[in-house]
PDB file of N, CA and C in Angstrom:
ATOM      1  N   UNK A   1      -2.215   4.047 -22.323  1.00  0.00           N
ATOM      2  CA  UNK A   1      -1.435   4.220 -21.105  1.00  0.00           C
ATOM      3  C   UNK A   1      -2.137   5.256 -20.228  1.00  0.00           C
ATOM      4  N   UNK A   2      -2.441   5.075 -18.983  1.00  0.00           N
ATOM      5  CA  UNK A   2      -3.048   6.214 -18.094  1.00  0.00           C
ATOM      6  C   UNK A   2      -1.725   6.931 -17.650  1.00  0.00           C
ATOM      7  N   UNK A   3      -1.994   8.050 -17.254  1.00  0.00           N
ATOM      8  CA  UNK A   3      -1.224   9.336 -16.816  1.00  0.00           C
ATOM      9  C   UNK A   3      -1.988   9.663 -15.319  1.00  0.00           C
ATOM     10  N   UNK A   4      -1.030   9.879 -14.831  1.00  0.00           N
ATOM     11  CA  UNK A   4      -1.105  10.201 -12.986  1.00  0.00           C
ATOM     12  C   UNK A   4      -2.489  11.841 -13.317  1.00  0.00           C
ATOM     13  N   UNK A   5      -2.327  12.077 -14.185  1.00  0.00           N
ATOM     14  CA  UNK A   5      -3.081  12.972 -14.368  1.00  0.00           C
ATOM     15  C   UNK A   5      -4.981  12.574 -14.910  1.00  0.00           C
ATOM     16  N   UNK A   6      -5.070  11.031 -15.112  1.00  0.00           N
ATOM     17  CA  UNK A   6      -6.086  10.869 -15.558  1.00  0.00           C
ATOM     18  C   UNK A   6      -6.867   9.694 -14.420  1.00  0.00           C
ATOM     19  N   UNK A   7      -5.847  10.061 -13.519  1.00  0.00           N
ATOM     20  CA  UNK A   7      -6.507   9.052 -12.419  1.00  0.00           C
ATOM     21  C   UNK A   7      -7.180   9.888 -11.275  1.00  0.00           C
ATOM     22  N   UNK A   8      -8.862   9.446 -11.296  1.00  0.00           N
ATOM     23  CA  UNK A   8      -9.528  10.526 -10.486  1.00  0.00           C
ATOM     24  C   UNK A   8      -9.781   9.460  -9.174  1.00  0.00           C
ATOM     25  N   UNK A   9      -9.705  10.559  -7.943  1.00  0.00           N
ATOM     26  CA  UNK A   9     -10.371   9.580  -6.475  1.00  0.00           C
ATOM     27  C   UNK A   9      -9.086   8.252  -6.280  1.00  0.00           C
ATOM     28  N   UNK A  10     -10.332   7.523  -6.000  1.00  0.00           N
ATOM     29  CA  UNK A  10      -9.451   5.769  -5.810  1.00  0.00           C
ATOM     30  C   UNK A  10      -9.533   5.149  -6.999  1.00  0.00           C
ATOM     31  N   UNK A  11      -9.593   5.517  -7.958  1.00  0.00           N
ATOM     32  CA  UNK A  11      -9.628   4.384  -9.295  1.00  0.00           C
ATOM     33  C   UNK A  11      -8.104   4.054  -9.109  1.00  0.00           C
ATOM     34  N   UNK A  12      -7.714   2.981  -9.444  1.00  0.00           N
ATOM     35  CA  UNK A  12      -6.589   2.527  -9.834  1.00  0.00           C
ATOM     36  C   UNK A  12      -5.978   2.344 -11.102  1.00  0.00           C
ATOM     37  N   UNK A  13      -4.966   2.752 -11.603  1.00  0.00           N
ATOM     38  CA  UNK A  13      -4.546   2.157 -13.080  1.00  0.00           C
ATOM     39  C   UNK A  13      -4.435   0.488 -13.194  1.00  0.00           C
ATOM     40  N   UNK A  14      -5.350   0.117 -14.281  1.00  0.00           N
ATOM     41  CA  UNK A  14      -4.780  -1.495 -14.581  1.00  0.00           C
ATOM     42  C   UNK A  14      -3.724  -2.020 -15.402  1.00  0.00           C
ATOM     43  N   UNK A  15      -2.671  -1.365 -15.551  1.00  0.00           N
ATOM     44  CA  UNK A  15      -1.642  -1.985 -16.492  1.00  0.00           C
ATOM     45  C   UNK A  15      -0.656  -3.127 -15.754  1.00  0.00           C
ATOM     46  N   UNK A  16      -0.923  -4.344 -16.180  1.00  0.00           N
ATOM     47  CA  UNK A  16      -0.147  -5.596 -15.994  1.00  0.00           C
ATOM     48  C   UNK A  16       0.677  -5.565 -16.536  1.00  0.00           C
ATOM     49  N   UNK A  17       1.311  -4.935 -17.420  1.00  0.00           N
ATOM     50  CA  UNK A  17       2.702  -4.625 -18.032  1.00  0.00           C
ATOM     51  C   UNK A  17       3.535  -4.009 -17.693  1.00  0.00           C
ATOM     52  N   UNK A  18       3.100  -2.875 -16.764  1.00  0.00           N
ATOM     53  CA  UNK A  18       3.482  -1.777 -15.938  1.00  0.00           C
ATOM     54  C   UNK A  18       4.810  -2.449 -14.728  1.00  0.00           C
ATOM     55  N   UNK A  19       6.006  -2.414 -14.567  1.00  0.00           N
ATOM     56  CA  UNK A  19       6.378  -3.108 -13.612  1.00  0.00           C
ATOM     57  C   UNK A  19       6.764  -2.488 -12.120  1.00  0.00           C
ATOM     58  N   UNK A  20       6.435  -1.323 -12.438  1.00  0.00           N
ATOM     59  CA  UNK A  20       6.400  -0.962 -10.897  1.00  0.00           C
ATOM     60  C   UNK A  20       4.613  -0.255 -10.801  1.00  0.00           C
ATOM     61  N   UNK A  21       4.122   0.004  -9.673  1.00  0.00           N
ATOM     62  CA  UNK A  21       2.884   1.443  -9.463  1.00  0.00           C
ATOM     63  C   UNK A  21       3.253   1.366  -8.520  1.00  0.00           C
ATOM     64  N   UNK A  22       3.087   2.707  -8.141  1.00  0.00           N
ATOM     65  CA  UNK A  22       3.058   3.590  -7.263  1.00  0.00           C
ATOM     66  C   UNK A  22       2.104   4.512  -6.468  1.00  0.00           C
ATOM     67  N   UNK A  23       1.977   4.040  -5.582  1.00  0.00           N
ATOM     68  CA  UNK A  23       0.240   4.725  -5.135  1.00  0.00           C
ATOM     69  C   UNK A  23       0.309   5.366  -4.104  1.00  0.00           C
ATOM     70  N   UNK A  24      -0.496   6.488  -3.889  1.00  0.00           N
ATOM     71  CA  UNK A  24      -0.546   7.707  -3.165  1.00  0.00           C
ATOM     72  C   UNK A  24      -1.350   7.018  -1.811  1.00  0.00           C
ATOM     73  N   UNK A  25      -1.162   8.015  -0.404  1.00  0.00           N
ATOM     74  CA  UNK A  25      -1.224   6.877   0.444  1.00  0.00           C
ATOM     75  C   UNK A  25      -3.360   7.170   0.518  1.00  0.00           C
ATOM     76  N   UNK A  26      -4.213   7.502  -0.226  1.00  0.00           N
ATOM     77  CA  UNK A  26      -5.154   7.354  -0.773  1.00  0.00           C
ATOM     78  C   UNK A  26      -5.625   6.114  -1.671  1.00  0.00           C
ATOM     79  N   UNK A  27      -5.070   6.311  -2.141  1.00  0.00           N
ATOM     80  CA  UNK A  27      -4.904   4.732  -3.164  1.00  0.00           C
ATOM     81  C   UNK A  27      -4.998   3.327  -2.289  1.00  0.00           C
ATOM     82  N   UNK A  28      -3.866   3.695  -1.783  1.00  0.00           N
ATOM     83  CA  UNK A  28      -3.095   2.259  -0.891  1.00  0.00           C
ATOM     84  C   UNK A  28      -4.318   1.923   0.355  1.00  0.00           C
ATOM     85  N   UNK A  29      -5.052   3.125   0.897  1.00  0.00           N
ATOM     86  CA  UNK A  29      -6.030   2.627   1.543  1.00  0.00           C
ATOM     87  C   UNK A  29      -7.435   2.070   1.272  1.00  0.00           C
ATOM     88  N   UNK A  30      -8.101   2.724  -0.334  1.00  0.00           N
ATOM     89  CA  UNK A  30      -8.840   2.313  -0.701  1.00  0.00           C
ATOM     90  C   UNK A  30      -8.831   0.653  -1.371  1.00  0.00           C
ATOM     91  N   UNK A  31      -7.289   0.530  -1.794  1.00  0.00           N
ATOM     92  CA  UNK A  31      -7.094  -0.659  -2.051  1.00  0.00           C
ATOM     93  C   UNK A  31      -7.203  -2.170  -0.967  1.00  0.00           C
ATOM     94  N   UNK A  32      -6.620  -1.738   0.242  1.00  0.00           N
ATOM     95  CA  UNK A  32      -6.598  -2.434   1.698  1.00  0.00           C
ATOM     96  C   UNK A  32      -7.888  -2.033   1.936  1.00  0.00           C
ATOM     97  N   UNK A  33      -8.410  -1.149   1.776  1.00  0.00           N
ATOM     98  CA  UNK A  33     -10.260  -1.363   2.296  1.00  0.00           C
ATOM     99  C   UNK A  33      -9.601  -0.837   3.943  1.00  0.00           C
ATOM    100  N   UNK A  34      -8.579   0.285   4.381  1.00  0.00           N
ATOM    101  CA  UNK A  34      -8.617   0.758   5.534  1.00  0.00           C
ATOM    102  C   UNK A  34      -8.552   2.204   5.520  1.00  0.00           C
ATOM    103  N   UNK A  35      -8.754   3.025   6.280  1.00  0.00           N
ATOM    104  CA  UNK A  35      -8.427   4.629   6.868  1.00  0.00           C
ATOM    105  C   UNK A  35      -7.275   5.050   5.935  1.00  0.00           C
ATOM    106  N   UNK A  36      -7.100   5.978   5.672  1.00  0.00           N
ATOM    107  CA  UNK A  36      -5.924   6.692   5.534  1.00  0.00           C
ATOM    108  C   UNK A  36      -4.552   6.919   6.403  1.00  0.00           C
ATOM    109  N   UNK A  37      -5.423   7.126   7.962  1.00  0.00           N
ATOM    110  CA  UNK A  37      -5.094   6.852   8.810  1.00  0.00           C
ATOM    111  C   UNK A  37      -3.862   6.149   9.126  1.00  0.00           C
ATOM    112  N   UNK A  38      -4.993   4.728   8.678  1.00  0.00           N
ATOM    113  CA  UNK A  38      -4.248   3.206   8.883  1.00  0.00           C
ATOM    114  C   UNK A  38      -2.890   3.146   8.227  1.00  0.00           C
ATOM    115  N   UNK A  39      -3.246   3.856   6.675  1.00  0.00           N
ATOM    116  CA  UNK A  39      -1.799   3.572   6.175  1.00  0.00           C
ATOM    117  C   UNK A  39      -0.725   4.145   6.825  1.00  0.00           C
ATOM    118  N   UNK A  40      -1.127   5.945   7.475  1.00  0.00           N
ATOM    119  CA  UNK A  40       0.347   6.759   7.592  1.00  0.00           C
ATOM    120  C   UNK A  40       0.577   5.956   8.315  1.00  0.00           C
ATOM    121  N   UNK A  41       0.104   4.723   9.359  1.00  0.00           N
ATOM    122  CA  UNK A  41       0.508   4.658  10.821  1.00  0.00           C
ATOM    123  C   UNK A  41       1.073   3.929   9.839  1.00  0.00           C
ATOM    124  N   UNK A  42       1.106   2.743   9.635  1.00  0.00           N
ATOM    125  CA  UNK A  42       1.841   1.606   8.793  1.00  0.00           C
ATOM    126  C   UNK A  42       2.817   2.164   8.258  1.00  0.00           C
ATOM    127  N   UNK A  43       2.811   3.319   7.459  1.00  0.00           N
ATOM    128  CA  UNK A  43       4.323   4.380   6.589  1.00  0.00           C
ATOM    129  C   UNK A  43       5.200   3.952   7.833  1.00  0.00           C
ATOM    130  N   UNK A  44       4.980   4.840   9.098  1.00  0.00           N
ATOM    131  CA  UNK A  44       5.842   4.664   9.959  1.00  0.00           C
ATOM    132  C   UNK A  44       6.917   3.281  10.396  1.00  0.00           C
ATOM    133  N   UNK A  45       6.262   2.319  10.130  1.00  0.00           N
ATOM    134  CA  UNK A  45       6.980   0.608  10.582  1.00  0.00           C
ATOM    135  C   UNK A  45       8.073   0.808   9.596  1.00  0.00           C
ATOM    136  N   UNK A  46       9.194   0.443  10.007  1.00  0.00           N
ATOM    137  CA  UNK A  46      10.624   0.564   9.286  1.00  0.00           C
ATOM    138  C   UNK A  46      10.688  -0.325   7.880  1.00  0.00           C
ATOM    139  N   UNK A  47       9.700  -1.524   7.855  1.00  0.00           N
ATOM    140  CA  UNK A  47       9.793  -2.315   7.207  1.00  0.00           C
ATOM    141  C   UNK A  47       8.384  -2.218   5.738  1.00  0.00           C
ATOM    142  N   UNK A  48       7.681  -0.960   6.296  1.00  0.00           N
ATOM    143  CA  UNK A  48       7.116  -0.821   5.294  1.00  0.00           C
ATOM    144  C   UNK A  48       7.357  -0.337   3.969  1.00  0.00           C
ATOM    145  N   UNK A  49       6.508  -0.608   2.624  1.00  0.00           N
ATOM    146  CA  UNK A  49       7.142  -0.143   1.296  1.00  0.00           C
ATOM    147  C   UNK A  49       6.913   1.122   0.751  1.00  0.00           C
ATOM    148  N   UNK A  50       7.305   2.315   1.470  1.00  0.00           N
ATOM    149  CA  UNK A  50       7.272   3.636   1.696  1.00  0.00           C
ATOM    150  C   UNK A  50       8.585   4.618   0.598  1.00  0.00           C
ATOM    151  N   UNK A  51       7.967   5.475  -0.175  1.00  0.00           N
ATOM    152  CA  UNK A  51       9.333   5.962  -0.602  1.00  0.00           C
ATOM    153  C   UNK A  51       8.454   7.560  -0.411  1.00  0.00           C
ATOM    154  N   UNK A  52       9.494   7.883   0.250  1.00  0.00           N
ATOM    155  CA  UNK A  52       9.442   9.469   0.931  1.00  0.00           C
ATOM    156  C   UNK A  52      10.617  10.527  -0.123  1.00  0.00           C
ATOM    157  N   UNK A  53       9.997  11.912  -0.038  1.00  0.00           N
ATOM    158  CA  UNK A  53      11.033  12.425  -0.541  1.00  0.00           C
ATOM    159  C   UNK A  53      10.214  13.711  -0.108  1.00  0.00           C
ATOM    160  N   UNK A  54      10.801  14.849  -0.202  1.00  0.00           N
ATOM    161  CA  UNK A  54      10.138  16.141   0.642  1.00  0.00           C
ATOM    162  C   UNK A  54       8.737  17.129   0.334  1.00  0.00           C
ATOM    163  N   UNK A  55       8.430  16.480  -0.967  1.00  0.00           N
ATOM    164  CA  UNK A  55       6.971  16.858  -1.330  1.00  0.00           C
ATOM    165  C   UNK A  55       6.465  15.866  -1.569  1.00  0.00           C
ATOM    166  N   UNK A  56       6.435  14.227  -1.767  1.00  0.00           N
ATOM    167  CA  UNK A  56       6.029  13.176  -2.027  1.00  0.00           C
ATOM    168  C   UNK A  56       5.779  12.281  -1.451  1.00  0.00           C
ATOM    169  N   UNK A  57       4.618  11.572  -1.042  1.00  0.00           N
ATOM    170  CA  UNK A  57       5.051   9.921  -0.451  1.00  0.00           C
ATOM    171  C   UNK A  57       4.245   8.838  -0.922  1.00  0.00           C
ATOM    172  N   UNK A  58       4.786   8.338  -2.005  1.00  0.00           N
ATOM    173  CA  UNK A  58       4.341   7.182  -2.563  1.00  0.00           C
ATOM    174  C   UNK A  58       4.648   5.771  -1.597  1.00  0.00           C
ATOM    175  N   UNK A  59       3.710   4.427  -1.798  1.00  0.00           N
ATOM    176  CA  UNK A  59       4.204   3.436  -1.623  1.00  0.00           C
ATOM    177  C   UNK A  59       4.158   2.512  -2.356  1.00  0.00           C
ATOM    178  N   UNK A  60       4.731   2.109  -2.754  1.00  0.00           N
ATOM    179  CA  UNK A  60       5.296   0.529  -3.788  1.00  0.00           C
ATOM    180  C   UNK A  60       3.795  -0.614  -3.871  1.00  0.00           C
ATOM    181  N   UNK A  61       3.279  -0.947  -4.853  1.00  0.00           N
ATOM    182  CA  UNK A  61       1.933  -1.456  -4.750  1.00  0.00           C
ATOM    183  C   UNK A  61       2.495  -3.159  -4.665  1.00  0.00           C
ATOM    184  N   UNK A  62       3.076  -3.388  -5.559  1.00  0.00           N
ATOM    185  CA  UNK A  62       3.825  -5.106  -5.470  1.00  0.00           C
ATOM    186  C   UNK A  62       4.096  -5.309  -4.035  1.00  0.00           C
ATOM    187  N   UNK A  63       5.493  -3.992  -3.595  1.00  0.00           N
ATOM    188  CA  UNK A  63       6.017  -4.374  -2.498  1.00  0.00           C
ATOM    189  C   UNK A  63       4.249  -4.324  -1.561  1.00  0.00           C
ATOM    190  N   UNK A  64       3.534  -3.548  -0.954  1.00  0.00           N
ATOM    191  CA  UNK A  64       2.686  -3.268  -0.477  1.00  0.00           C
ATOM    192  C   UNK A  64       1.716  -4.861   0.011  1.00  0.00           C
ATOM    193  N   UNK A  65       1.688  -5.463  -1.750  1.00  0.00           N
ATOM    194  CA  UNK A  65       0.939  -6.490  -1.954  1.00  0.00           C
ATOM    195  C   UNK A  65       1.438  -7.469  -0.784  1.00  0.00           C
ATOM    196  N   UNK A  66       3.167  -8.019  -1.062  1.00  0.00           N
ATOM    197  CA  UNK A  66       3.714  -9.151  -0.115  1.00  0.00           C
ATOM    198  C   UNK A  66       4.003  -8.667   1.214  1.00  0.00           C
ATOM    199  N   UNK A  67       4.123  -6.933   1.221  1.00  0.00           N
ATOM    200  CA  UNK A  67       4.049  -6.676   3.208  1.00  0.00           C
ATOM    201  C   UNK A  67       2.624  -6.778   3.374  1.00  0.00           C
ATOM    202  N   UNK A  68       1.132  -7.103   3.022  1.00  0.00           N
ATOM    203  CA  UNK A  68       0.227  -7.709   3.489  1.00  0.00           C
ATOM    204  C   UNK A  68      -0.199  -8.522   3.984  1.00  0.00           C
ATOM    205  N   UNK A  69       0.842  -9.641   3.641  1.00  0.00           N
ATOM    206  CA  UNK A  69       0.550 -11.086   2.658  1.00  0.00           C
ATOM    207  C   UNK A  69       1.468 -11.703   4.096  1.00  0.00           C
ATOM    208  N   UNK A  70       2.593 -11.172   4.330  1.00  0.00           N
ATOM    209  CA  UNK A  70       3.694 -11.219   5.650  1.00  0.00           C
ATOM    210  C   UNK A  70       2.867 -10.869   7.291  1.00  0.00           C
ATOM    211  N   UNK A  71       2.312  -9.681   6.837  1.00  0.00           N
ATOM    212  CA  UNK A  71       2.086  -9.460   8.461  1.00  0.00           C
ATOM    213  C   UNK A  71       0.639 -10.205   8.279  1.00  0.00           C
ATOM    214  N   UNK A  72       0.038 -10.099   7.194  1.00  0.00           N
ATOM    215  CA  UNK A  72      -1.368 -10.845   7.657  1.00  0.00           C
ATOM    216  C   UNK A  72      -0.913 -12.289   8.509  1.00  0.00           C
ATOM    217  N   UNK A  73      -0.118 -12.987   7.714  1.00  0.00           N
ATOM    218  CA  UNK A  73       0.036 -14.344   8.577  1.00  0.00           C
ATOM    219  C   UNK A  73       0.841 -14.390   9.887  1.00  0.00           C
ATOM    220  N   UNK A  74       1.784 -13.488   9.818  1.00  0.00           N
ATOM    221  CA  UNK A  74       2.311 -13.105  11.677  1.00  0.00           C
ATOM    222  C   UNK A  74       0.937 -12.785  12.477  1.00  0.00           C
ATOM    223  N   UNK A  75       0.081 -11.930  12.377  1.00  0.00           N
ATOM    224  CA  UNK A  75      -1.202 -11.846  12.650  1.00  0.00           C
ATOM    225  C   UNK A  75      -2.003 -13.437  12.884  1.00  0.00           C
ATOM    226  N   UNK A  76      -1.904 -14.136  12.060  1.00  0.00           N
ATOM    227  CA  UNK A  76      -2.775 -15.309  12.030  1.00  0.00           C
ATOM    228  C   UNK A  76      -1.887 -16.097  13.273  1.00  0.00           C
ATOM    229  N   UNK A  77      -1.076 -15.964  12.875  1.00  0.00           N
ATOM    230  CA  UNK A  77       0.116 -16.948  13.851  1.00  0.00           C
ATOM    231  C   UNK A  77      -0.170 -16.443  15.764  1.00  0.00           C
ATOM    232  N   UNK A  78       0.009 -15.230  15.483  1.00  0.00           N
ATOM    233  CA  UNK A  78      -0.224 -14.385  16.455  1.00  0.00           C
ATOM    234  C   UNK A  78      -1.570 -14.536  17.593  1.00  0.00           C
ATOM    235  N   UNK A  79      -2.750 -14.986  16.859  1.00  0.00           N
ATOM    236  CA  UNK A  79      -3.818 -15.152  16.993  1.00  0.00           C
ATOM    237  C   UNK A  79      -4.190 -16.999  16.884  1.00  0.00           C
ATOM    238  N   UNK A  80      -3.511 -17.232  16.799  1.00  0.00           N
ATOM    239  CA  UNK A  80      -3.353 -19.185  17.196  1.00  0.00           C
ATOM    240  C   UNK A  80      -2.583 -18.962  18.545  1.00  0.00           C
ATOM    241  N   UNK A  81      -1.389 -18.394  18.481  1.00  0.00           N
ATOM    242  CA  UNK A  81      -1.336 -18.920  20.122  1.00  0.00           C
ATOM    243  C   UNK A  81      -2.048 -17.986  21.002  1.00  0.00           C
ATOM    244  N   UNK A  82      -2.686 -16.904  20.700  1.00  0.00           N
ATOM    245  CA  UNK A  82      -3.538 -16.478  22.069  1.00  0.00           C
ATOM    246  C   UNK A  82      -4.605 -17.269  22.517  1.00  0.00           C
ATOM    247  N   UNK A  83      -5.306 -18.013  21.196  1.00  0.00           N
ATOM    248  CA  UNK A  83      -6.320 -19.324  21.454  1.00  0.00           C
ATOM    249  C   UNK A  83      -6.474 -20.477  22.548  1.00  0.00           C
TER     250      UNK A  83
END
């Protein structure tokens, strides 16, 4: 089992058994391949998978996975009718 303590940089934990992770908003960008940046702005959208608390801000990696998966294709859609 990895421990939040044995995870260095962007490595990710691989446990498929695991049913939630939780990733620091470091993580979540190396994973999306964007800025850090990119993510806080994204934290901000009401609909993102953000859990805040006053020293913490994790985001939900599953949830993370299908709000990708959603706006990528509003995006695609988005980009057919400007065509």
């Amino acid at each position: 089992m990895t421990r939040q303590s044995d995870i260095e940089g962007d490595e990710l934990p691989l446990d498929p058994g695991a049913p939630v992770l939780l990733l620091t908003m470091r993580q979540a960008a190396a994973l999306c391949q964007v800025s850090v940046h990119r993510v806080r702005d994204w934290s901000l959208l009401p609909d993102f998978p953000v859990i805040r608390t006053p020293h913490l801000v994790r985001i939900h990696a599953r949830l993370l996975d299908q709000w990708l998966a959603k706006h990528s294709q509003e995006r695609g859609t988005d980009q057919e009718d400007a065509a």
